[in-house]
PDB file of N, CA and C in Angstrom:
ATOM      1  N   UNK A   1       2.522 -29.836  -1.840  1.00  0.00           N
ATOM      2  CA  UNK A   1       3.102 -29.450  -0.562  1.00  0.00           C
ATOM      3  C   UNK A   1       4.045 -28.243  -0.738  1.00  0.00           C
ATOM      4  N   UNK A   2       4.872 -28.132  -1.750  1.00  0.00           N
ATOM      5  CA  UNK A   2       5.724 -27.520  -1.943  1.00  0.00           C
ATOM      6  C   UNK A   2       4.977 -26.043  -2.363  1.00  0.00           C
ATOM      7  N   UNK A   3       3.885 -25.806  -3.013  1.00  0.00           N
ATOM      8  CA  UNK A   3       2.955 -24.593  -3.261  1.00  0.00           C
ATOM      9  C   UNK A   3       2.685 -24.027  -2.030  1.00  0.00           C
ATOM     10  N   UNK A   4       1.640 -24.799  -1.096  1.00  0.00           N
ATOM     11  CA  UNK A   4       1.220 -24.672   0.435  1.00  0.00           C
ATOM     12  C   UNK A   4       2.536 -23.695   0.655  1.00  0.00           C
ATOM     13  N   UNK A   5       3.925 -24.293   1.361  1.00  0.00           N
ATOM     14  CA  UNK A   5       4.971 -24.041   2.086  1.00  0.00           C
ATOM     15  C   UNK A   5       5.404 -22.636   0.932  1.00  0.00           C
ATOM     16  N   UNK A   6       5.451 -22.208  -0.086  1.00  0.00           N
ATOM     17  CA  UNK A   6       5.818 -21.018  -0.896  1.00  0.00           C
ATOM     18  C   UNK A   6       4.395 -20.053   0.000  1.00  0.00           C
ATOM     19  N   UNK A   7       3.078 -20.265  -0.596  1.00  0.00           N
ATOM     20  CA  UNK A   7       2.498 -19.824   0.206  1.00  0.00           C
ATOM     21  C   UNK A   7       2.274 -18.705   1.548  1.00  0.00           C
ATOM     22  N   UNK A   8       2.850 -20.019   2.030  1.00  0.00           N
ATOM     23  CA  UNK A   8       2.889 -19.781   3.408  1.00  0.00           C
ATOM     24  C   UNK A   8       4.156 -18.873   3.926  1.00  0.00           C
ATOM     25  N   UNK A   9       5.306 -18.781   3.592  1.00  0.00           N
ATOM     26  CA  UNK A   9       6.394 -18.098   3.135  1.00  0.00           C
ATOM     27  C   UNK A   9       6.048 -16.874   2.918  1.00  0.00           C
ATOM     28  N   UNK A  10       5.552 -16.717   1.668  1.00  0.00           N
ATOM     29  CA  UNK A  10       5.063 -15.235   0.930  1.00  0.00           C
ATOM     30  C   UNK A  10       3.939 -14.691   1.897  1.00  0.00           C
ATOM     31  N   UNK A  11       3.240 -15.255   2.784  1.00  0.00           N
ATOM     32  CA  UNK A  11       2.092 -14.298   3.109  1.00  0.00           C
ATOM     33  C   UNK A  11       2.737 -14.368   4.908  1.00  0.00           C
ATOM     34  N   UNK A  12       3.640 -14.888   4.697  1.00  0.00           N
ATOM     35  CA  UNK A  12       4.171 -14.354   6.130  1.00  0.00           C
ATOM     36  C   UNK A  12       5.175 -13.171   6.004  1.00  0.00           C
ATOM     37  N   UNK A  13       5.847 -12.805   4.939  1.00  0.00           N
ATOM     38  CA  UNK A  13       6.527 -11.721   4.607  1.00  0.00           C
ATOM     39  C   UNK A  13       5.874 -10.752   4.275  1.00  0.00           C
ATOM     40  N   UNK A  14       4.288 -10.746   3.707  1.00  0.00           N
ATOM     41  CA  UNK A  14       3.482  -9.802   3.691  1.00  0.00           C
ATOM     42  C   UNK A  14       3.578  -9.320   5.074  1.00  0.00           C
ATOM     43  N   UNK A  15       2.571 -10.022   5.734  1.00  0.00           N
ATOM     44  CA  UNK A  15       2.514  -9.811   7.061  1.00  0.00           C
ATOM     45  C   UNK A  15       3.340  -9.421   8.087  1.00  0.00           C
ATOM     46  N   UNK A  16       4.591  -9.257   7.805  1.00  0.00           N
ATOM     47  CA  UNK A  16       5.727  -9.041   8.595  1.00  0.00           C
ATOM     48  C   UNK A  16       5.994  -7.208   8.021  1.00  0.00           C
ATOM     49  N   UNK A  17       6.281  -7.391   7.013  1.00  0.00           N
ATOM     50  CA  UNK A  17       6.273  -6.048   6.406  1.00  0.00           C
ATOM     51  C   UNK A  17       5.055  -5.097   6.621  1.00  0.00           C
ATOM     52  N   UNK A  18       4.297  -5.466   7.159  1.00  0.00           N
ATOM     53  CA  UNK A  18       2.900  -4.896   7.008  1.00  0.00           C
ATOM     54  C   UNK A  18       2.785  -4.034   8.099  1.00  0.00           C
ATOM     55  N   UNK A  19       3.406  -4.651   9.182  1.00  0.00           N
ATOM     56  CA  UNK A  19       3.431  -4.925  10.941  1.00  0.00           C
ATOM     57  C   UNK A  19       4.447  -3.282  11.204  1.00  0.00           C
ATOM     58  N   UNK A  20       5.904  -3.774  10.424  1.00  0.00           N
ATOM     59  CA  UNK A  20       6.543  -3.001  10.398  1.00  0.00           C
ATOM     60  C   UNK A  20       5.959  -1.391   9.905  1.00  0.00           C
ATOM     61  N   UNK A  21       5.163  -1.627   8.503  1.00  0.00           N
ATOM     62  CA  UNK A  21       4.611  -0.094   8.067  1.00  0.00           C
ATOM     63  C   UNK A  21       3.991   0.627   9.028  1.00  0.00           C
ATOM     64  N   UNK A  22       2.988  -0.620   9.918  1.00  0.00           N
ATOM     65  CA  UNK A  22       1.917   0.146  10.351  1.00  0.00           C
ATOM     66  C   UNK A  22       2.765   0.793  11.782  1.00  0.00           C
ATOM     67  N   UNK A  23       3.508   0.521  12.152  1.00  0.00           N
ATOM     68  CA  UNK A  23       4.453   0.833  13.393  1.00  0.00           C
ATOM     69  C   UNK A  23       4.800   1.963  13.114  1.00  0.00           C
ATOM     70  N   UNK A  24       5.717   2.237  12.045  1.00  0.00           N
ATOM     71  CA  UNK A  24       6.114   3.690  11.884  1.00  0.00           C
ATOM     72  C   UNK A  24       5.167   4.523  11.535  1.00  0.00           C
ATOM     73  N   UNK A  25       4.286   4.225  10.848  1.00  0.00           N
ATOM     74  CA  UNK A  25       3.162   5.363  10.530  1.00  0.00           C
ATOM     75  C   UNK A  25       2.912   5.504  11.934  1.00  0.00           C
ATOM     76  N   UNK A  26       2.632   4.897  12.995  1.00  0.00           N
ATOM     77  CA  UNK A  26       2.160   5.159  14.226  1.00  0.00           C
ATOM     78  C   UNK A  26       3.229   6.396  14.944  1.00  0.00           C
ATOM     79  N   UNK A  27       4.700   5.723  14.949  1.00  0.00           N
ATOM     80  CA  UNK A  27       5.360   6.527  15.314  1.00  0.00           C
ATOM     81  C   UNK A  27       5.149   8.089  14.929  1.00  0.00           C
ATOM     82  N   UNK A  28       5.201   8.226  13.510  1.00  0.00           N
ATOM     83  CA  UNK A  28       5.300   9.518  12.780  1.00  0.00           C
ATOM     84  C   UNK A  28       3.807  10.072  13.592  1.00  0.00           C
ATOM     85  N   UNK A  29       3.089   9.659  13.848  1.00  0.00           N
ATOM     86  CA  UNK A  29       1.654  10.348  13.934  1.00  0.00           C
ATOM     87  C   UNK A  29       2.057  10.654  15.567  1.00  0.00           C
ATOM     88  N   UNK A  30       2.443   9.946  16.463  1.00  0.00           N
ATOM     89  CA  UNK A  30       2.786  10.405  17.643  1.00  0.00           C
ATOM     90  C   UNK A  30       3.921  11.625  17.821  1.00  0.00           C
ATOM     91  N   UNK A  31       4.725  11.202  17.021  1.00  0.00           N
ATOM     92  CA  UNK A  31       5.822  12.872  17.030  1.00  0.00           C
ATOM     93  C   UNK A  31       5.226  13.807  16.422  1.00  0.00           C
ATOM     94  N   UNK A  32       3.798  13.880  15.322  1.00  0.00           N
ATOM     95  CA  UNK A  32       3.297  15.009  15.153  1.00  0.00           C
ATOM     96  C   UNK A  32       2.459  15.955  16.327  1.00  0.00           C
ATOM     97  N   UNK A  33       1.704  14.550  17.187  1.00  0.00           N
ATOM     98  CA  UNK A  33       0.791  14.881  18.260  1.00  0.00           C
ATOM     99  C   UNK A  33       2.116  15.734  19.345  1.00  0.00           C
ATOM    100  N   UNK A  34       3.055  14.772  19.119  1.00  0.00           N
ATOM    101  CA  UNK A  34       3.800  15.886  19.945  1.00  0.00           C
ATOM    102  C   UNK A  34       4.110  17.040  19.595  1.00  0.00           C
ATOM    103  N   UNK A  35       4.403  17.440  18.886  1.00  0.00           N
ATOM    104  CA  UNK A  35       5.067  18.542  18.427  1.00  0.00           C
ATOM    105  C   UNK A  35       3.616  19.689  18.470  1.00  0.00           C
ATOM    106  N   UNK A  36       2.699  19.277  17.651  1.00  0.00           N
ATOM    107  CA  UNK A  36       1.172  20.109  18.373  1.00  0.00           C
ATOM    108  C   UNK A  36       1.141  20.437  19.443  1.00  0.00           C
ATOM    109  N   UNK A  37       1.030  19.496  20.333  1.00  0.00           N
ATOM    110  CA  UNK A  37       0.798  19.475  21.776  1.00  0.00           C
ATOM    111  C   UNK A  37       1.877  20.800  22.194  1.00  0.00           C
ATOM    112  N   UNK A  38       3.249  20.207  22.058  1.00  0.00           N
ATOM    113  CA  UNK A  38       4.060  21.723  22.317  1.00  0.00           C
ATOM    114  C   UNK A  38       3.277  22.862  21.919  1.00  0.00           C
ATOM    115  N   UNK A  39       3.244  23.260  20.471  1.00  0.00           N
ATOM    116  CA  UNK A  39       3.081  24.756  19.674  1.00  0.00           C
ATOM    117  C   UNK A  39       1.666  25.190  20.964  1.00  0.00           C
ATOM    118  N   UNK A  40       0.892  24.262  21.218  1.00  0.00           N
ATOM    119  CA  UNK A  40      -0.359  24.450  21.963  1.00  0.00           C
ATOM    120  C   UNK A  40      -0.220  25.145  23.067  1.00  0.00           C
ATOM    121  N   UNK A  41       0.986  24.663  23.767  1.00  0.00           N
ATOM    122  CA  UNK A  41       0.975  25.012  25.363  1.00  0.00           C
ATOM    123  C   UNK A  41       2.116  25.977  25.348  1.00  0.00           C
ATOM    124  N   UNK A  42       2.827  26.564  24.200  1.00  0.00           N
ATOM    125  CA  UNK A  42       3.554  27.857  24.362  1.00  0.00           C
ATOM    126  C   UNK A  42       2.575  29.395  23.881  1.00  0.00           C
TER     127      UNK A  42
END
């Protein structure tokens, strides 16, 4: 029981951290689209 519950622990902190990476990579890729988008339309 006590393996299971470590487990389960560790692959929820994967998963949490994971969530978080993929968020900011998103962010960063949207402030690039922005910043294109500007250089584009001057």
């Amino acid at each position: 029981m006590k393996h299971l519950l470590t487990l389960c622990l560790l692959t929820s902190t994967l998963l949490i951290s994971a969530c978080n990476t993929v968020k900011g990579i998103g962010q960063d890729l949207k402030k690039a689209g922005e910043k294109i988008e500007g250089a584009v339309q001057k």
